[in-house]
Protein backbone atom coordinates (compact mmCIF):
# COMPACT_ATOMS: atom_id res chain seq x y z
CA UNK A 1 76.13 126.27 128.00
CA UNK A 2 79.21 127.59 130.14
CA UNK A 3 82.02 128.56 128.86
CA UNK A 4 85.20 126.83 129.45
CA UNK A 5 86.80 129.24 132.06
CA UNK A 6 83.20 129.03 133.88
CA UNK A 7 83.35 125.30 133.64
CA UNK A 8 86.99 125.22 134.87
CA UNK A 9 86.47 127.54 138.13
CA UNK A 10 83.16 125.23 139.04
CA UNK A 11 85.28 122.27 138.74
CA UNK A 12 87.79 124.26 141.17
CA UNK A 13 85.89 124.66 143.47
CA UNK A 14 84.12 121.85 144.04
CA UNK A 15 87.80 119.67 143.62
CA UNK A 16 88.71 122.06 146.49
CA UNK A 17 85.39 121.80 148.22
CA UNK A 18 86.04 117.90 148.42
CA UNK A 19 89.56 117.94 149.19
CA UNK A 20 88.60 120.81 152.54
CA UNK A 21 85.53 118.27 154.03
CA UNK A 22 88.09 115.34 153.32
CA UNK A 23 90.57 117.23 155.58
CA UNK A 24 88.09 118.05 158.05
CA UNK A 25 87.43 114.67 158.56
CA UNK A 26 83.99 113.75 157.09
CA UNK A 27 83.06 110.68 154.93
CA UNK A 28 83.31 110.47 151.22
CA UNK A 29 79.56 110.08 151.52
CA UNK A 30 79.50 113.72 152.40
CA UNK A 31 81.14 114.41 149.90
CA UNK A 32 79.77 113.29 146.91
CA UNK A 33 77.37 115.97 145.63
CA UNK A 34 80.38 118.07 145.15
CA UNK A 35 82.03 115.32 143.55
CA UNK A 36 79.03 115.41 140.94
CA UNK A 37 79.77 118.86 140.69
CA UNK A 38 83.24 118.23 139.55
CA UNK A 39 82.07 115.45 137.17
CA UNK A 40 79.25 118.31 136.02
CA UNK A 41 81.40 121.11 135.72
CA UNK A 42 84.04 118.93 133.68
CA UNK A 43 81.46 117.67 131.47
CA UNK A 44 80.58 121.18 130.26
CA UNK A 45 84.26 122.23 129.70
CA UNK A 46 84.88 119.06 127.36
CA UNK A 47 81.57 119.98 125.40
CA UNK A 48 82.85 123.66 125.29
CA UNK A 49 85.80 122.47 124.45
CA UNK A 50 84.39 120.31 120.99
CA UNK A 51 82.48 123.51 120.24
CA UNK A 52 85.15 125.87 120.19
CA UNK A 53 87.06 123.32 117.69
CA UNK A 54 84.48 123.46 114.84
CA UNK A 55 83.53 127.69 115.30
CA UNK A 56 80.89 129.36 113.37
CA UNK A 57 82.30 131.35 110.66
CA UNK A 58 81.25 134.52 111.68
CA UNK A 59 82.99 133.55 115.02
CA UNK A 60 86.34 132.43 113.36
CA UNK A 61 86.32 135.60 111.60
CA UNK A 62 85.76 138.02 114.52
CA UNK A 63 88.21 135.47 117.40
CA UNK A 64 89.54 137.95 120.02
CA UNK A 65 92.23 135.08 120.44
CA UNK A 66 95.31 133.58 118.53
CA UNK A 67 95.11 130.16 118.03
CA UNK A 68 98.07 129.42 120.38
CA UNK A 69 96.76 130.96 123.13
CA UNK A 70 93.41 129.34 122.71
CA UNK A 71 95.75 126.33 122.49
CA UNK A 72 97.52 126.86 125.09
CA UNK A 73 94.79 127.51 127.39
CA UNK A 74 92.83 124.46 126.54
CA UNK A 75 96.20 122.23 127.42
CA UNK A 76 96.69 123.92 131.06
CA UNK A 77 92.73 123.18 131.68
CA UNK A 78 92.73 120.04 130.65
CA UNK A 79 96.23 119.14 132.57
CA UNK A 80 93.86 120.61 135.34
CA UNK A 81 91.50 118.56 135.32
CA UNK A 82 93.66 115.33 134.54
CA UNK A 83 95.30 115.90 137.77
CA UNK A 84 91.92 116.21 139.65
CA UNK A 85 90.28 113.09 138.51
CA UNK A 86 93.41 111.29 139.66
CA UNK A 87 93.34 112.31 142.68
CA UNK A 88 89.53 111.80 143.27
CA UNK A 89 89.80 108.61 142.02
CA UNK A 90 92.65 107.60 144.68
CA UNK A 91 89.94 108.72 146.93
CA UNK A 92 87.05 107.00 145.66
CA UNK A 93 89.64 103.65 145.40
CA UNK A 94 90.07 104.07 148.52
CA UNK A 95 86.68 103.99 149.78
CA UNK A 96 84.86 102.13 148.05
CA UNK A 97 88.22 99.93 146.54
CA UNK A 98 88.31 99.33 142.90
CA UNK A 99 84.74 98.06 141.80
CA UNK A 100 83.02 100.94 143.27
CA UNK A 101 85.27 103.32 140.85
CA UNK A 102 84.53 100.91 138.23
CA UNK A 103 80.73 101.42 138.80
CA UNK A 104 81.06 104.94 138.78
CA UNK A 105 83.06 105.04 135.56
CA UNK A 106 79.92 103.10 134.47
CA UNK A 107 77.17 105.00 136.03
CA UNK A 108 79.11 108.24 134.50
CA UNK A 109 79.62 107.12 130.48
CA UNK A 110 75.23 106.22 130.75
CA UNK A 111 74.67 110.07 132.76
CA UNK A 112 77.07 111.75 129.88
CA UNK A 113 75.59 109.48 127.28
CA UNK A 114 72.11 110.52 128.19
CA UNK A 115 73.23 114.69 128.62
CA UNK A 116 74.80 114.20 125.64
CA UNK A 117 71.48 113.47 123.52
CA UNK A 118 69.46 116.00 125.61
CA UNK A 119 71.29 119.30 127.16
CA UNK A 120 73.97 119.78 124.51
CA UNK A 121 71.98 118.66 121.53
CA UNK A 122 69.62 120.97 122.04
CA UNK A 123 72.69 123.63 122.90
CA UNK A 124 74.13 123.24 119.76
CA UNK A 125 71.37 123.53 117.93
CA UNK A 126 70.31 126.64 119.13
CA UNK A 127 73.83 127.89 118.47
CA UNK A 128 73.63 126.86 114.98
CA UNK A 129 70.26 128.81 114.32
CA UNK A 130 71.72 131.63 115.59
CA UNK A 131 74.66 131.77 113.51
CA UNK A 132 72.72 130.91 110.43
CA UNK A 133 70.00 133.55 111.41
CA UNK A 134 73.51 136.40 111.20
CA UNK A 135 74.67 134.71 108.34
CA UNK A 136 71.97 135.07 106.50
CA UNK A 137 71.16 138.59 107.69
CA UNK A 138 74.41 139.73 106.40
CA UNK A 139 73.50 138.26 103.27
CA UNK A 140 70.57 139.99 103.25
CA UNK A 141 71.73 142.83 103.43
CA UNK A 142 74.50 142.39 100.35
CA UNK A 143 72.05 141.60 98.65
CA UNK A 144 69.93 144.67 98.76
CA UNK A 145 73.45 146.90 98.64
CA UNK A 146 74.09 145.28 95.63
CA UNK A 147 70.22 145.79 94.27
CA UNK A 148 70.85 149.59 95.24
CA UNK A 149 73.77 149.73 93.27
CA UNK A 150 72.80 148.35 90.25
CA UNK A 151 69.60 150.30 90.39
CA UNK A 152 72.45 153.50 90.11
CA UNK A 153 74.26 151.99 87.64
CA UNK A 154 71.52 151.42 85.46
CA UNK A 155 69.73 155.21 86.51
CA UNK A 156 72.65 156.69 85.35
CA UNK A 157 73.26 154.67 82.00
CA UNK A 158 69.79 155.77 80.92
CA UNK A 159 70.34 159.69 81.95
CA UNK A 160 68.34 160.00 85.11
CA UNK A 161 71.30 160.55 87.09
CA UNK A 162 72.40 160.45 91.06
């Protein structure tokens, strides 16, 4: 999974890629593997974006980040990218006029529909093992700490001592 600044540079650059062969003349044709790109790299920021609303506990515990900066960041990405799909869609309108933006809104919902069951199930998943594997490491080792100390308290009740 990418994080969201990862996600937002890919989806940079690949806006930008498309805008520079646009300028330079070539086809939308050309164009559209770095327009899948975009659509990729936007995709993973929106799932990275749901994940970092619902954190791990450990995670929430240990954030290097306020909440309103988190906030605040999430808002200027996401203005971002709101501004980019407008402006690839004027292009894509213009192409291929309003059905073949339609069909792409289509073919896109089934593509994120289908990544959705696959890539970040399985993401998330793995995530939540490995937050449950510290969690319950941690209690682990309270548990024993606590085992220790009682094993004291109850050496030195009878006389044995430290």
């Amino acid at each position: 999974m990418i994080d969201p600044l990862t996600a937002i540079a890919v989806a940079t650059k690949a806006f930008n890629t498309v805008k520079a062969m646009v300028a330079a003349g070539r086809d939308v044709e050309d164009t559209l593997g770095q327009i899948g790109a975009w659509y990729g790299a936007c995709s993973d920021f929106n799932e990275a974006k749901k994940q970092a609303e619902n954190p791990p506990l450990f995670k929430r515990l240990v954030a290097r980040q306020s909440v309103e900066q988190e906030a605040m960041e999430i808002y200027a990405k996401e203005k971002k990218i709101k501004q980019q799909e407008k402006e690839l869609r004027e292009l894509l309108m213009y192409t291929y006029g309003p059905t073949g933006y339609t069909e792409l809104v289509a073919l896109r919902r089934k593509i994120k529909d289908q990544r959705e069951k696959t890539i970040y199930a399985q993401e998330r998943k793995r995530k939540a093992l490995f937050w449950t594997t510290i969690q319950l490491g941690a209690l682990g080792i309270l548990v024993y700490t606590l085992y220790i100390i009682i094993n004291l308290i109850i050496g030195m009740s009878n006389g044995n001592g430290i």
